[in-house]
N, C-alpha and C. Protein backbone atom coordinates (compact mmCIF):
# COMPACT_ATOMS: atom_id res chain seq x y z
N UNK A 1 0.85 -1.19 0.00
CA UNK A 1 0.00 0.00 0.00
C UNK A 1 0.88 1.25 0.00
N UNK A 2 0.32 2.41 -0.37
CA UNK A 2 1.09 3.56 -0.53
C UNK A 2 0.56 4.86 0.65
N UNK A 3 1.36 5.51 0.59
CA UNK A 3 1.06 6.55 1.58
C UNK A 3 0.90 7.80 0.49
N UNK A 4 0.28 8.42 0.92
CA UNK A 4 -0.30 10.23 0.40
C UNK A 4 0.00 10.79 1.19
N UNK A 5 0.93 11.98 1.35
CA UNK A 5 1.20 12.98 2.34
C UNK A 5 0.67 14.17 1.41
N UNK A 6 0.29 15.24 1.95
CA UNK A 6 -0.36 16.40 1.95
C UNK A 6 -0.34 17.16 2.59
N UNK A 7 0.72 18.46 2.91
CA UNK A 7 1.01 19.56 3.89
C UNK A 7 0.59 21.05 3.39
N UNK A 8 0.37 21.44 4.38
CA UNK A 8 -0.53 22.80 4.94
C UNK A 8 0.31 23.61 5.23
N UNK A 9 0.67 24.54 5.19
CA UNK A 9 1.73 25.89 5.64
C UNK A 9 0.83 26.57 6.16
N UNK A 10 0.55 26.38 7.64
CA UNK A 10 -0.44 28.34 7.94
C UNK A 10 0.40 29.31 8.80
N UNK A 11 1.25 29.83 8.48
CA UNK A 11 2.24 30.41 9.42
C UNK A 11 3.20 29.92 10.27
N UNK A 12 3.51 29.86 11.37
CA UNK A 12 3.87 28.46 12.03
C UNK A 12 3.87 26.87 12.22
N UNK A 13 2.55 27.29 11.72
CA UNK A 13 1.65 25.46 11.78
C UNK A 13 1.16 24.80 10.86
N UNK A 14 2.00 23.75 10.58
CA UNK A 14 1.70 22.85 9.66
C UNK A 14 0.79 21.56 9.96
N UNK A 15 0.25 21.55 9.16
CA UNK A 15 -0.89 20.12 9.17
C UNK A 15 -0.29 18.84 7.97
N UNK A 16 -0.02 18.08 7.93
CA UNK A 16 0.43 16.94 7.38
C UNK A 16 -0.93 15.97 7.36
N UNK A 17 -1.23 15.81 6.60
CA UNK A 17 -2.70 14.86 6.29
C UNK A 17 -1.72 13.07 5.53
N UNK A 18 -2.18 12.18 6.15
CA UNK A 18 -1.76 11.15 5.70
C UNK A 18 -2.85 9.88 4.90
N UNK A 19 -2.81 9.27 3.85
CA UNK A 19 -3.81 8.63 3.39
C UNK A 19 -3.38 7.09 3.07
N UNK A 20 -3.53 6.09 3.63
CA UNK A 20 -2.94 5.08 3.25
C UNK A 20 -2.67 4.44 4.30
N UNK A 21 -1.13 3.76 4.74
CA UNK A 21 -0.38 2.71 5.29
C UNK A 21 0.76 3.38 5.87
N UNK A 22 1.51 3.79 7.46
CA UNK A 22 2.80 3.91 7.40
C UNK A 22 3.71 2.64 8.07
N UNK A 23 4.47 2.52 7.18
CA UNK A 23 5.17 1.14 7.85
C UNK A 23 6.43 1.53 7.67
N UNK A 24 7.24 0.33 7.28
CA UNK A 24 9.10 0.24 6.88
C UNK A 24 9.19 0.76 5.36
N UNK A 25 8.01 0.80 4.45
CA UNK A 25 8.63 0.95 3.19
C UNK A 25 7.95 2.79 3.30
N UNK A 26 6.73 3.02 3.58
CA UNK A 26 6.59 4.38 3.35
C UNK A 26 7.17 5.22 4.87
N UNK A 27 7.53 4.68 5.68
CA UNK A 27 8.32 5.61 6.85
C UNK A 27 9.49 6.29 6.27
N UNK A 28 10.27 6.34 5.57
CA UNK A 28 11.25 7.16 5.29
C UNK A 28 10.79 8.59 4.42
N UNK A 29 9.84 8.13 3.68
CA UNK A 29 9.08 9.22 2.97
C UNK A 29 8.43 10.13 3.97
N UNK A 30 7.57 9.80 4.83
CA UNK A 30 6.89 10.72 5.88
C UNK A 30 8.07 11.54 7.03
N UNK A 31 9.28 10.61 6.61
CA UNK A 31 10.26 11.18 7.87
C UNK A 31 11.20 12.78 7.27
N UNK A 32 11.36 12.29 6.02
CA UNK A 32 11.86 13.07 4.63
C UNK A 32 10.84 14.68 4.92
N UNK A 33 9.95 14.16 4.42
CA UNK A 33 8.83 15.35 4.98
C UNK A 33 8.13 16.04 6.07
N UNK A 34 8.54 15.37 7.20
CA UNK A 34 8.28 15.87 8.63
C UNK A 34 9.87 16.72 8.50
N UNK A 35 11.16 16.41 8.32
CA UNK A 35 12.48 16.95 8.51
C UNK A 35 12.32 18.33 7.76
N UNK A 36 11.49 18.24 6.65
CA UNK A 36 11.49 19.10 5.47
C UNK A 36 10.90 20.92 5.98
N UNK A 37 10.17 20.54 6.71
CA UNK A 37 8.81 21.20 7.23
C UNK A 37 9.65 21.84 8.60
N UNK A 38 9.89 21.31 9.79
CA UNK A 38 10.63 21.27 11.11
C UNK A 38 11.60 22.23 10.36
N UNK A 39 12.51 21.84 9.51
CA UNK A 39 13.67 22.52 9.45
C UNK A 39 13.38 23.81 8.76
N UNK A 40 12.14 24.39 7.84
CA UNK A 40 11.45 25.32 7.10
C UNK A 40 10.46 26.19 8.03
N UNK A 41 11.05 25.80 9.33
CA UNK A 41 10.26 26.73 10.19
C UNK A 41 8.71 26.49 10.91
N UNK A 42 8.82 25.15 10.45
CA UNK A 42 7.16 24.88 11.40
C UNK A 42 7.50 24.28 12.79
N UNK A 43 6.61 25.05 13.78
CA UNK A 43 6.92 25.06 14.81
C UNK A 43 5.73 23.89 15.79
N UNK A 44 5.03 23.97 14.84
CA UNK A 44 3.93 23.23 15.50
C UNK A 44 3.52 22.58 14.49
N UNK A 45 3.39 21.27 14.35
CA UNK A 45 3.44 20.32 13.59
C UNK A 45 1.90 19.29 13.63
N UNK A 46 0.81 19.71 13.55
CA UNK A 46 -0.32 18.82 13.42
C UNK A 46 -0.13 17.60 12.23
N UNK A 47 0.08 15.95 12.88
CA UNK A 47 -0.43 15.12 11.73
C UNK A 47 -1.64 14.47 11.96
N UNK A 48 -2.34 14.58 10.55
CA UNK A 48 -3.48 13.66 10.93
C UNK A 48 -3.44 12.58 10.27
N UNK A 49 -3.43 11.85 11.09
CA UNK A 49 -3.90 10.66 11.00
C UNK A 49 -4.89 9.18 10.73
N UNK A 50 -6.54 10.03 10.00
CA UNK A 50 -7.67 9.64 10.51
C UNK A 50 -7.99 8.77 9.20
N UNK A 51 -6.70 9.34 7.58
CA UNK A 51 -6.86 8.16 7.06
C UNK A 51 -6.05 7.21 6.72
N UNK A 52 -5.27 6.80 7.81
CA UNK A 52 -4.27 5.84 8.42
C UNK A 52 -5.07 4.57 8.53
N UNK A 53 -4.61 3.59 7.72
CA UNK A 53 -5.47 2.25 8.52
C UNK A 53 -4.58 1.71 9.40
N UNK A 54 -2.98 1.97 9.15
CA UNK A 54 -2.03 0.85 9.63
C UNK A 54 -0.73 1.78 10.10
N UNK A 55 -0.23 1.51 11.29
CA UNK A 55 0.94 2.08 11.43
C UNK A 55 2.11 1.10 12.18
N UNK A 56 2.68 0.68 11.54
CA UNK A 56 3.87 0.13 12.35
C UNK A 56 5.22 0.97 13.33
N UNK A 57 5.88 0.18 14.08
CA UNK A 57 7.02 0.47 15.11
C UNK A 57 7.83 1.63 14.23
N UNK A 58 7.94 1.43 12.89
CA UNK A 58 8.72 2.11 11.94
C UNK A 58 8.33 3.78 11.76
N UNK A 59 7.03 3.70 11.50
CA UNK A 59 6.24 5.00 11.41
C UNK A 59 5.79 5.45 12.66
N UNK A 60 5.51 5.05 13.94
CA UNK A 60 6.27 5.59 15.06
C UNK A 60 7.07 6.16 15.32
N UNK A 61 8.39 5.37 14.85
CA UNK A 61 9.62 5.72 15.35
C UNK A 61 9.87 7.54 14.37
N UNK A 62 9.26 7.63 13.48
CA UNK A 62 9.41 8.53 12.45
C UNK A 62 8.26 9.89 13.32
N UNK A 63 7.44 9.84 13.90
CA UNK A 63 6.54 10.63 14.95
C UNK A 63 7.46 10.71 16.06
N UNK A 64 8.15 9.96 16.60
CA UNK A 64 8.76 10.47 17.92
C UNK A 64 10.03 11.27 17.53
N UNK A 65 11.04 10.82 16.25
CA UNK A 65 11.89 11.70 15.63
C UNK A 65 11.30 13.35 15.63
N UNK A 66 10.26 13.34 14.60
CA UNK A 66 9.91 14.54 14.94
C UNK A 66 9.45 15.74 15.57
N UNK A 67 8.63 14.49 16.78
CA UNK A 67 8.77 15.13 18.05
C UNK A 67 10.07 16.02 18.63
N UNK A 68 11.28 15.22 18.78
CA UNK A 68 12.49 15.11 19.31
C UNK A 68 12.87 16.40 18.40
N UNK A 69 13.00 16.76 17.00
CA UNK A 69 13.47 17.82 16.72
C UNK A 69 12.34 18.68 16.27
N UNK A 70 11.26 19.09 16.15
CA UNK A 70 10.07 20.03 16.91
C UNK A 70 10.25 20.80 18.56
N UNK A 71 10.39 20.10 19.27
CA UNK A 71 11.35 20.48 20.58
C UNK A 71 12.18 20.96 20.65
N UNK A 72 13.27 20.78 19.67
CA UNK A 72 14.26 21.11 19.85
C UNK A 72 14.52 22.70 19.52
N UNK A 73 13.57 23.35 18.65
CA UNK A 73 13.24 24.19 18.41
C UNK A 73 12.29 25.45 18.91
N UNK A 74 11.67 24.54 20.14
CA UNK A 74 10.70 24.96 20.84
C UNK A 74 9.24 25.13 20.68
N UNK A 75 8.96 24.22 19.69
CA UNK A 75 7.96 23.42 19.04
C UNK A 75 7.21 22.33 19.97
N UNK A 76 6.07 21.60 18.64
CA UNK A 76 5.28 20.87 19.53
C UNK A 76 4.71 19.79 18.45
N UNK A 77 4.18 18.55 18.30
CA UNK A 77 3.80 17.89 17.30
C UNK A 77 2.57 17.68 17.65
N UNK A 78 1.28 17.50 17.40
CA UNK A 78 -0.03 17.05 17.74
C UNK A 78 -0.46 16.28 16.81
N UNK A 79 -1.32 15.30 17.35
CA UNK A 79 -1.95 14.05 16.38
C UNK A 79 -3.18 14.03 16.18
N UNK A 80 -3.75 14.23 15.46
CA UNK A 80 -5.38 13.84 15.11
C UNK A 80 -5.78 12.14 14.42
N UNK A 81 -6.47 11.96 15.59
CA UNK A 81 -7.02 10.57 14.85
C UNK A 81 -8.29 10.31 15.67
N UNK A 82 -9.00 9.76 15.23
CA UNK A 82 -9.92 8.80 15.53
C UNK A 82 -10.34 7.77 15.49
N UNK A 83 -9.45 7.04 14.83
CA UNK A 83 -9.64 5.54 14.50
C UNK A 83 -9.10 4.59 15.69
N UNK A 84 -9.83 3.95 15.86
CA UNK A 84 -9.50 3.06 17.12
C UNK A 84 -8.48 1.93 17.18
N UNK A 85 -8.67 1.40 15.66
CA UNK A 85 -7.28 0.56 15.89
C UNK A 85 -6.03 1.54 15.25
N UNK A 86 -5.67 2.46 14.86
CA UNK A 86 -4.57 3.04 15.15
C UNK A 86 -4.40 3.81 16.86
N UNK A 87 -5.29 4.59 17.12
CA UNK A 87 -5.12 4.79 18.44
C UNK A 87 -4.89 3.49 19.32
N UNK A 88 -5.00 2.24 19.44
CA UNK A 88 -4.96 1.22 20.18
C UNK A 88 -3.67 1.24 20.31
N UNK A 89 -2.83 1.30 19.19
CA UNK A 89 -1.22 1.37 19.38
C UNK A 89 -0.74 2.29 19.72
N UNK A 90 -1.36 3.85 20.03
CA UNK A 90 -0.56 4.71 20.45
C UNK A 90 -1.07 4.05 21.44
N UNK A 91 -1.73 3.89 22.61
CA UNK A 91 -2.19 3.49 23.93
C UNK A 91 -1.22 2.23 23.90
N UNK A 92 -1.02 1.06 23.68
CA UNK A 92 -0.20 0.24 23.65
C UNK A 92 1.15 0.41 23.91
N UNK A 93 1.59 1.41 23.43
CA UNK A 93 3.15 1.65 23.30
C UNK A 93 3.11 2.77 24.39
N UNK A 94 2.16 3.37 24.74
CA UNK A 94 2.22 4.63 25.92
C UNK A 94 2.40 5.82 25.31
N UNK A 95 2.30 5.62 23.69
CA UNK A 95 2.58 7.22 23.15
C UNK A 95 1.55 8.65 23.20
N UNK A 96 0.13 7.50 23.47
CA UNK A 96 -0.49 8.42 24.24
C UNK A 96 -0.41 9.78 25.09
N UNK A 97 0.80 9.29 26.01
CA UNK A 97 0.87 9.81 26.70
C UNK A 97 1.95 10.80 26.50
N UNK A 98 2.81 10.73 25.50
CA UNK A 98 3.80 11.75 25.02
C UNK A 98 2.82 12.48 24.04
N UNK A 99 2.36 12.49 23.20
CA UNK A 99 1.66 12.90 22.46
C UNK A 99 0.53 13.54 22.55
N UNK A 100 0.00 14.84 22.57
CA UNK A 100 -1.24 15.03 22.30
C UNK A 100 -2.33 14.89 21.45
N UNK A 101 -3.44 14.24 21.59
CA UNK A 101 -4.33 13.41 20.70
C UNK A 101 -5.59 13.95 20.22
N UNK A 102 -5.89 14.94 19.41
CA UNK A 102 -6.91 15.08 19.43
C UNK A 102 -7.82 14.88 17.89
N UNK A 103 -9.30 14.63 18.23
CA UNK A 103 -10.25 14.62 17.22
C UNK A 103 -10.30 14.97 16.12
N UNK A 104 -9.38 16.23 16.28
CA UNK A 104 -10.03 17.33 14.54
C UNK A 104 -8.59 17.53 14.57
N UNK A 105 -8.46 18.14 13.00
CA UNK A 105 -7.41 19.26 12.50
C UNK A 105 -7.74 20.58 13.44
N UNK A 106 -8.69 20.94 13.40
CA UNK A 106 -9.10 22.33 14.06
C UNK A 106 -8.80 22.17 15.53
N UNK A 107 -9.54 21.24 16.21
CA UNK A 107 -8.93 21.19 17.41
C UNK A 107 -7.35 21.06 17.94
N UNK A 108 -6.75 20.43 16.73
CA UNK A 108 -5.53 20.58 17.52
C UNK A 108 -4.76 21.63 16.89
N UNK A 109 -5.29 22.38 16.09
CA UNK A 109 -4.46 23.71 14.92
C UNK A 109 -4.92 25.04 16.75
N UNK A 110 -6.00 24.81 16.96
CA UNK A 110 -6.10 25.66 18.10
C UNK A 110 -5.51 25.52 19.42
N UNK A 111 -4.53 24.32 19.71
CA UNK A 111 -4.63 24.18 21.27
C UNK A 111 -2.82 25.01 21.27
């Protein structure tokens, strides 16, 4: 399966819309483009997530990277999803709890 990335520039804050699968073969692509964005000055980084069916350890690991340099900058990353079996694995892995999770693009473009 393939991934669709789709980014938003609104001043600071970028929205990254994802459509598809992230695993081992499309994680380097989403990581490519989270680096792209972070380093171009987005400070606050909304991805959504909601048309994600599948995310593996790989495409994780590519969300906590960008966490790690979003921060580093004095930034922030937020997640939108609603799907329950992708949220099951952020709760699984505890990323929950690093991560802020919310419902909408809008809700988390505002917090």
């Amino acid at each position: 399966m393939e991934l669709d990335i789709q980014s938003q520039k609104n001043g600071a804050t970028c929205t990254v819309t994802l459509e598809g699968e992230v695993d081992v073969y499309t994680a380097p692509q989403l990581k490519e483009e989270l680096v792209s964005l972070i380093h171009d000055g987005c400070t606050h980084v909304v991805i959504d997530l909601d048309q994600v069916g599948f995310i593996d350890s790989s495409g994780l690991g590519v969300l906590v990277s960008a966490l790690r340099r979003s921060r580093e900058r004095d930034g922030a990353v937020s997640i939108v999803c609603s799907r329950d079996a992708v949220l099951k694995i952020f709760r699984i892995t505890g990323l929950d709890k690093v991560f802020p999770i919310y419902a909408s693009v809008q809700e988390a473009s505002e917090s």
